[in-house]
Protein backbone atom coordinates (compact mmCIF):
# COMPACT_ATOMS: atom_id res chain seq x y z
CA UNK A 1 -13.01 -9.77 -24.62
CA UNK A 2 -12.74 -8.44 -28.27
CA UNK A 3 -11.50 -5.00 -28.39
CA UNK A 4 -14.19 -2.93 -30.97
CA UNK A 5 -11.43 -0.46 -31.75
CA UNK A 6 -8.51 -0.37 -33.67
CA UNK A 7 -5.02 -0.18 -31.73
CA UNK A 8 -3.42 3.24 -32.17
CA UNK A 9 -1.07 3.44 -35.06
CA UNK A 10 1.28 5.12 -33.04
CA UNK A 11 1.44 3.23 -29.08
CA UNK A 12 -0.24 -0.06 -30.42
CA UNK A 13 -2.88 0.17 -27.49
CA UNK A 14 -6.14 -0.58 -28.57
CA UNK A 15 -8.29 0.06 -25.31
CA UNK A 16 -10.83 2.76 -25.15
CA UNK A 17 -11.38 4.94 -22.04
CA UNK A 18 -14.31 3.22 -20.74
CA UNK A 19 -12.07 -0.45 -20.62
CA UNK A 20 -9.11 1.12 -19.53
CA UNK A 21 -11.46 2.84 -16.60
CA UNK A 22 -12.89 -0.62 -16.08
CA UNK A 23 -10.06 -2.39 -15.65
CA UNK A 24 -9.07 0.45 -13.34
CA UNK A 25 -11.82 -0.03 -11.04
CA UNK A 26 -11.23 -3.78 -10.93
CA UNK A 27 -7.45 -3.23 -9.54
CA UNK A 28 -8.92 -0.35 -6.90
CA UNK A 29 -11.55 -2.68 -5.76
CA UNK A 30 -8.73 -5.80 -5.35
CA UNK A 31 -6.69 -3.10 -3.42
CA UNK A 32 -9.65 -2.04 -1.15
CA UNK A 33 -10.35 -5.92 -0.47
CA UNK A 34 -6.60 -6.59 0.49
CA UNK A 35 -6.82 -3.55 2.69
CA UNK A 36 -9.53 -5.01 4.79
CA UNK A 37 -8.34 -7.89 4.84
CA UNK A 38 -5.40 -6.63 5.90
CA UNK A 39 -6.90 -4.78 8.85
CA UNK A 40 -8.72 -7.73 9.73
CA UNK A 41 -4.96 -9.60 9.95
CA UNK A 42 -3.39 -7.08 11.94
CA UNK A 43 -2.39 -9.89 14.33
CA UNK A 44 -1.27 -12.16 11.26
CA UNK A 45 1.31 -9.37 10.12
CA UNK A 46 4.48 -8.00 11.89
CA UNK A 47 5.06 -4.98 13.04
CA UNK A 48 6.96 -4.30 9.47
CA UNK A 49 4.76 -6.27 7.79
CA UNK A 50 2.10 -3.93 8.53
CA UNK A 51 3.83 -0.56 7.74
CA UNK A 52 4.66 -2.45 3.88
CA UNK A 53 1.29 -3.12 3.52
CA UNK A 54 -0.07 0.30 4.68
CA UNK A 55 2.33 2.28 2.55
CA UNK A 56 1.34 0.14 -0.55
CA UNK A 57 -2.30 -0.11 -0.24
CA UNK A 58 -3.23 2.23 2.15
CA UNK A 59 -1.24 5.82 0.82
CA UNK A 60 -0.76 4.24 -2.19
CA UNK A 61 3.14 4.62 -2.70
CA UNK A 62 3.67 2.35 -5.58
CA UNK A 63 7.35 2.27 -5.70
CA UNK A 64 9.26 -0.05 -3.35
CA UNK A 65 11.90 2.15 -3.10
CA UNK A 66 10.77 5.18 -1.74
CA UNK A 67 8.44 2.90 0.77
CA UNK A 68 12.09 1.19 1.17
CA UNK A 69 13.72 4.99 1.53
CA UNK A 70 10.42 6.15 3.74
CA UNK A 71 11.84 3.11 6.66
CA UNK A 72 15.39 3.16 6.30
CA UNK A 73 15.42 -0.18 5.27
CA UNK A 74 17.01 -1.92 1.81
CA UNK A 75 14.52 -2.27 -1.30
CA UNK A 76 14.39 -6.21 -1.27
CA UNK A 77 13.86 -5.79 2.16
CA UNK A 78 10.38 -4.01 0.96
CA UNK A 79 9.81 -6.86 -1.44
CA UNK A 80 10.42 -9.43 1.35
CA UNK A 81 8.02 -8.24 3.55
CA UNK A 82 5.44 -7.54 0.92
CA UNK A 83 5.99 -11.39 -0.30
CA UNK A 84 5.32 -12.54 3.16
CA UNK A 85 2.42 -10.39 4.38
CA UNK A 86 0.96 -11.32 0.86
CA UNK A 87 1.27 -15.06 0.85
CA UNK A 88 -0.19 -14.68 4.88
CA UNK A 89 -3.45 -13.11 2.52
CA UNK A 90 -3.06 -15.63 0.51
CA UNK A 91 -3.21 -18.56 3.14
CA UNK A 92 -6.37 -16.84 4.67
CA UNK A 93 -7.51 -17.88 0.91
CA UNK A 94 -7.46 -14.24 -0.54
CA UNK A 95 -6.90 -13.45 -4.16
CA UNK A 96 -5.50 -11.00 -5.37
């Protein structure tokens, strides 16, 4: 898609408000869709699994190291289990 407006002489972005609200929407809606699908798993996904998943998509704590600091567990740790519980979507042919 074209952008119809110039990008901002001083941050280079050239989105308006509606796009930038669009494309918004789009990643909320993916997130709500891995959620349920998610649920819908719940037997797919370990124990730890789960609470990654939850913390990301359900409360919405985007940084892997307080989710990491929230278990007492080690930041790749976070990453590992988000990996796996993601390519366990992705083998129930999900798209994220």
């Amino acid at each position: 898609m074209q952008p119809h407006t110039e990008p901002c002489p001083m941050c280079g972005k050239n989105k308006d408000e509606y796009e930038r609200q669009r494309e918004e929407r789009e990643i909320k809606k993916k997130e709500m869709i891995a959620f349920i699908v998610g649920r819908r798993s719940v037997t797919l996904f370990s124990k730890r699994e789960n609470e990654i998943f939850d913390a990301i998509y359900y409360l919405g704590i985007r940084d892997l190291q307080q989710v990491a600091d929230n278990y007492g567990i080690s930041y790749q740790a976070v990453q590992n289990y988000h990996d796996r519980a993601i390519d366990k979507l992705i083998d129930l042919d999900f798209e994220l």
